[in-house]
Every structure is written in C-alpha cells, then in structure tokens.
Protein backbone atom coordinates (compact mmCIF):
# COMPACT_ATOMS: atom_id res chain seq x y z
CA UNK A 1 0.00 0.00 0.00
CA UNK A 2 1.32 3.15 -1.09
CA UNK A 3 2.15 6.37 1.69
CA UNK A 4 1.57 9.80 0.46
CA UNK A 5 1.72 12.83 1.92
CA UNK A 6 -0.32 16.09 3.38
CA UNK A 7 0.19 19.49 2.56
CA UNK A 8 0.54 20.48 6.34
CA UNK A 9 3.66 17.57 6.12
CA UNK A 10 1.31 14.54 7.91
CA UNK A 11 2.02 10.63 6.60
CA UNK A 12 -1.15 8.97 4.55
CA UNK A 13 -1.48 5.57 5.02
CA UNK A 14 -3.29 5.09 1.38
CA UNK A 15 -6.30 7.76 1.64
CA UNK A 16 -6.02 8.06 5.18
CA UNK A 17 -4.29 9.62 8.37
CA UNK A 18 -2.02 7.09 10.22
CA UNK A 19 -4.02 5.23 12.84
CA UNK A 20 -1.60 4.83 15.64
CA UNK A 21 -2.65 1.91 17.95
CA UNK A 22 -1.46 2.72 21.65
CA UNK A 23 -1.17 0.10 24.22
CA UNK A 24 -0.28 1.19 27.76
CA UNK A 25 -1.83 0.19 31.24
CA UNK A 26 -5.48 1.02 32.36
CA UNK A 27 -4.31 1.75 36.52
CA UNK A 28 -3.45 4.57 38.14
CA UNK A 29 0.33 5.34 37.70
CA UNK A 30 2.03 7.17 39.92
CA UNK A 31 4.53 8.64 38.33
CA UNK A 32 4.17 12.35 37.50
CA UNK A 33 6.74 11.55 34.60
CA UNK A 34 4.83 8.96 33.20
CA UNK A 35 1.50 10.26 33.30
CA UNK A 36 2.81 13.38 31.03
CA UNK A 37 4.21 11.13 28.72
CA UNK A 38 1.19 10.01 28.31
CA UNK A 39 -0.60 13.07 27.94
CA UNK A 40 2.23 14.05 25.23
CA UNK A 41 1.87 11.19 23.46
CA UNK A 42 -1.89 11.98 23.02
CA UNK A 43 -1.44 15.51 22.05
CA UNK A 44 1.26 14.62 19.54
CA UNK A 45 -1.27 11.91 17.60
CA UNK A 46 -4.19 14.80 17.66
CA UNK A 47 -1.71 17.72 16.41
CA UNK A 48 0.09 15.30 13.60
CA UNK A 49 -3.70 15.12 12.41
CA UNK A 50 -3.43 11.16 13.13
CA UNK A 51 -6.13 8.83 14.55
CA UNK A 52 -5.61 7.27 17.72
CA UNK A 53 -6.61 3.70 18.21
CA UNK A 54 -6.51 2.13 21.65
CA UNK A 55 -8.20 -0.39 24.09
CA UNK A 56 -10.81 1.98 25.05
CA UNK A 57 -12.16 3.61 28.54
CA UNK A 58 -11.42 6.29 30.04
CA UNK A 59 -9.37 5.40 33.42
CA UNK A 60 -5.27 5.21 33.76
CA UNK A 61 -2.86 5.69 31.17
CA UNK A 62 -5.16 4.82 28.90
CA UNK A 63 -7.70 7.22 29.61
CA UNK A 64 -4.76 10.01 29.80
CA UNK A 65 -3.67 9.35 26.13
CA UNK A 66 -7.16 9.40 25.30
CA UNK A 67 -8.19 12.64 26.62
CA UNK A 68 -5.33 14.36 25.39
CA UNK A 69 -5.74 13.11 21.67
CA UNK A 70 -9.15 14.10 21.90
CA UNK A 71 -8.48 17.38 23.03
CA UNK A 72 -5.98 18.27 20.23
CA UNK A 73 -8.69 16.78 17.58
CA UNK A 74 -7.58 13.43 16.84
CA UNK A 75 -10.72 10.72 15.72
CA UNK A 76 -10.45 8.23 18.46
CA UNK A 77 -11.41 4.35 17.86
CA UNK A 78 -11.83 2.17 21.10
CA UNK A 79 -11.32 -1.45 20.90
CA UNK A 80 -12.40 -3.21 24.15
CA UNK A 81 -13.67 -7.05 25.25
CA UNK A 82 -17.21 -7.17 26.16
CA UNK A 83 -16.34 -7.79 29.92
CA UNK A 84 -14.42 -5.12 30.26
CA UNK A 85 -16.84 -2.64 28.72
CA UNK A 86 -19.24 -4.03 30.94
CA UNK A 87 -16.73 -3.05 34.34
CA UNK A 88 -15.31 0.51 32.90
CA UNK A 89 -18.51 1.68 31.13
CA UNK A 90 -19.81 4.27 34.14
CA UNK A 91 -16.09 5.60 33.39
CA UNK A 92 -15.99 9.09 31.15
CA UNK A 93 -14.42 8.37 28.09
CA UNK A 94 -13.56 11.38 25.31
CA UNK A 95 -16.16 10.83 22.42
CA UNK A 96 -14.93 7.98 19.95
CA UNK A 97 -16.04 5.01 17.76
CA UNK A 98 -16.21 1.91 20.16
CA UNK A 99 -16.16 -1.52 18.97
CA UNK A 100 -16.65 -4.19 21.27
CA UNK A 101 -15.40 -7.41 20.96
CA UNK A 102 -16.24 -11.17 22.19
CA UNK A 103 -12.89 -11.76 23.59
CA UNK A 104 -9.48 -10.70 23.93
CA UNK A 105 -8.18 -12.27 21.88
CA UNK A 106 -10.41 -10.59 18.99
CA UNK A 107 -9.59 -7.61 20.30
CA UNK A 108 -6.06 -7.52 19.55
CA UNK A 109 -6.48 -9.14 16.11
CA UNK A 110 -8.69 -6.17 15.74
CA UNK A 111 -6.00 -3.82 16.32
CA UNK A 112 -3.64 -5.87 14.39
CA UNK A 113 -5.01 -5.79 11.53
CA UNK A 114 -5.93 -1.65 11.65
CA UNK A 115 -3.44 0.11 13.08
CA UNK A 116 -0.34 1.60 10.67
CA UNK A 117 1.85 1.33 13.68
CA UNK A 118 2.01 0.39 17.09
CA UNK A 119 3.55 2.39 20.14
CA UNK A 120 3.86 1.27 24.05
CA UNK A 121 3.54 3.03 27.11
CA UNK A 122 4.28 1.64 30.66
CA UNK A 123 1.47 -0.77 31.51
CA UNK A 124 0.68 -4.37 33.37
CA UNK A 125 -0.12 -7.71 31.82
CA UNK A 126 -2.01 -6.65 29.22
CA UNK A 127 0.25 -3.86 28.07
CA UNK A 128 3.15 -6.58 27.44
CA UNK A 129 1.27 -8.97 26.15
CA UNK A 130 0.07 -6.78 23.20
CA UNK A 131 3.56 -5.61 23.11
CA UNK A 132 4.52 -9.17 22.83
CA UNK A 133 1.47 -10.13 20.10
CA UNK A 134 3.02 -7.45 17.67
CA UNK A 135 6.86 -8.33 18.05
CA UNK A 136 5.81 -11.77 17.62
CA UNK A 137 3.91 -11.32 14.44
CA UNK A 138 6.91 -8.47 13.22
CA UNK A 139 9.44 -11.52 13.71
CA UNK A 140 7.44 -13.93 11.87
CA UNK A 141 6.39 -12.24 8.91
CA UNK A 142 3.17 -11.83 9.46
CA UNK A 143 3.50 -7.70 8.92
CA UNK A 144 5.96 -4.86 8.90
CA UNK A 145 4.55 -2.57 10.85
CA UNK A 146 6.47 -0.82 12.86
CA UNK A 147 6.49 -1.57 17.34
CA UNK A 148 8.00 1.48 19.69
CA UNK A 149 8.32 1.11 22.92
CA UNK A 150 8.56 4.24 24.77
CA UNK A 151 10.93 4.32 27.73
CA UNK A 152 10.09 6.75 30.16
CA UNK A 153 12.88 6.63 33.47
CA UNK A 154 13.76 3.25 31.90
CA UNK A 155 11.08 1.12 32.62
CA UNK A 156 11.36 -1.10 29.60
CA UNK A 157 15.15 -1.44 30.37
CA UNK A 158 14.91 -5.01 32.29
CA UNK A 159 12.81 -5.84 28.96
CA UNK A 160 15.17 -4.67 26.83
CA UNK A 161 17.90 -6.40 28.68
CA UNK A 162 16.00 -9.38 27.99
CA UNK A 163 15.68 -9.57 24.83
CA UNK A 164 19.19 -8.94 24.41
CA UNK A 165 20.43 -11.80 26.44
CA UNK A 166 18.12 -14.08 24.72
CA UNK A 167 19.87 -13.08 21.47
CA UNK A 168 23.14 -13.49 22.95
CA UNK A 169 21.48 -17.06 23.63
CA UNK A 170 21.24 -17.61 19.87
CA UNK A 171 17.14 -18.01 20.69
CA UNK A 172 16.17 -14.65 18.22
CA UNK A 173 17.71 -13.89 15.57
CA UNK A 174 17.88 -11.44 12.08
CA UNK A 175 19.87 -8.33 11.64
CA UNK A 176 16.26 -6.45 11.21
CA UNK A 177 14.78 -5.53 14.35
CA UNK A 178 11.20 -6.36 15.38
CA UNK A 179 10.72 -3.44 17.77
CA UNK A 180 12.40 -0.14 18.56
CA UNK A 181 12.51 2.03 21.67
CA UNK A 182 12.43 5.89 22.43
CA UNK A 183 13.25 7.66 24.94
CA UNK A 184 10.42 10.81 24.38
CA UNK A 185 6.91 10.47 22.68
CA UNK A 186 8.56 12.80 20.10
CA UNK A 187 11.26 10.67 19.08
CA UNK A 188 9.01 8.00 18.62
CA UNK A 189 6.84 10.06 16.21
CA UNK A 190 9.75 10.61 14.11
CA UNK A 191 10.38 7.16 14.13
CA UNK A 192 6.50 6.49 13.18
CA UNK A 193 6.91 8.88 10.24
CA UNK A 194 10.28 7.63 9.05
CA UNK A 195 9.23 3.48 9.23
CA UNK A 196 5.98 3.64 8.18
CA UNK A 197 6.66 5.48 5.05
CA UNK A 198 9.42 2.72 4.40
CA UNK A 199 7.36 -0.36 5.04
CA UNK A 200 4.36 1.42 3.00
C-alpha cells in the first residue's frame, strides 16, 4: 500500500491519516513523569492530524492518552472485550467510535489488523502482552509494521535487557529488528513517520 503525503507535512497511510494503535496500562500510575508522557503522546497523535486507536475507557494511562488526543482533535477508535466494557462503562471516556469485541483475543487481532503502527507506554499484563502479540507477528512475517516502545525513566530497560540476552542465547535472531525504543513520545513520532513510510 502506497504512503503519500499532506500538505501540512502529515504521513497517509493510502487515503487516510495514520491510525496509531497505543497500548499502555489502564491503573493509576504514579509517576508524575509517566503520566505526562502520556498526555504528550496523546497531544502529539491529535496535532500530527493522526487517529488514535486504543483499548478503550477512560481510566489510567489509557484514559490520559485518550483525553489528550481528543483534546488536540484526533478521531479516536476504542477497541475493548465485552467484559471489560461491561466493568469501565460508568467511566468518562472522550467521544470515539467503540467496537466491542467477544474476547481478547479478537480484540487484539482487531488492532492488528488496523493500526499503521504500534507504540507502548508503561502498563501491566495486558500492556506486554500486546507488546509481545506485535513483536511476535513483526518476527514472523506476518506484517511490517512498525512496534515502539517508549521508555520513560527506563522502565522497559529489564525488557530490553532481555531480549538482548536471549539473542546473545542464539534463541532470536535477524539483523532487522522487530521493535524499537524511544526515549520521548517525540522521538518515537519521528520514528512512526520515518518506518511507516518505508514499510508502505
């Protein structure tokens, strides 16, 4: 599929906007740091003119990436399991297009097969399984688009570190990498701009 590009400078993903799929954690964090990472990464998808695609709701990280895209104009999609729509749904949430899934499982072959590219927040289980779904298809073949972690006061490091040693191990290989990491929501926009353009 072919990239082309605005007037104002924004990335076209055929005849429309990148949808950047953001996974992150739905808890309270409690990092001040974090939390405006968050919010930047938000405003930065709204003010690039980009759709924001996430897991929905309006509480934790989640909710603060939400808000913030929303805020700065961006079309919002929500992708959420039935069961958890059912516990968050008395939660505000900015206006978006929610679709609610049986399982899981659907939900993040949902966002698999929308999103132009995929970036990571902090976040629990969830967060790093998602995190994990995309590498894992990136290192099989089964797309190119591209994964950034974002790395606020190093909290991916150990992760990072792991991955490493188990390429020392011999257990992953290839010279292309399935994921990369930033240290600002910034730099990981560039990178967004710069990889999906080359995998277009």
């Amino acid at each position: 599929m072919s990239s082309t590009t605005l007037e104002a400078g924004v990335p076209l993903r055929g005849n429309h906007p990148l949808e950047i799929c953001v996974f992150c954690g739905a808890g309270q964090c409690n990092s001040p740091a974090i939390v405006e990472t968050a919010r930047l990464t938000g405003s930065l998808i709204g003010r690039r003119g980009y759709r924001l695609l996430y897991g929905g709701g309006g509480s934790g990280l989640m909710g603060e990436v939400a808000w913030a895209a929303a805020e700065h104009g961006a079309a919002i999609r929500g992708v959420i399991p039935h069961f958890i729509y059912e516990r968050e749904r008395a939660i505000a949430a900015p206006a978006q297009e929610m679709h609610v899934t049986d399982t899981l499982y659907k939900r993040k072959e949902h966002m698999l097969r929308s999103a132009d590219a995929f970036l990571a927040l902090p976040g629990g289980f969830g967060t790093l399984d998602e995190i994990l779904e995309v590498i894992s298809a990136t290192y099989l073949g089964v797309h190119a688009k591209p994964m950034i972690i974002i790395n606020p006061e190093g909290v991916w490091d150990a992760f990072i570190d792991l991955v490493e040693t188990l390429r020392g191990l011999n257990l992953i290989s290839g010279a292309a990498p399935a994921f990369h990491t930033a240290d600002s929501p910034e730099e990981a926009m560039a990178l967004v701009e710069r990889l999906v353009v080359q995998v277009a």
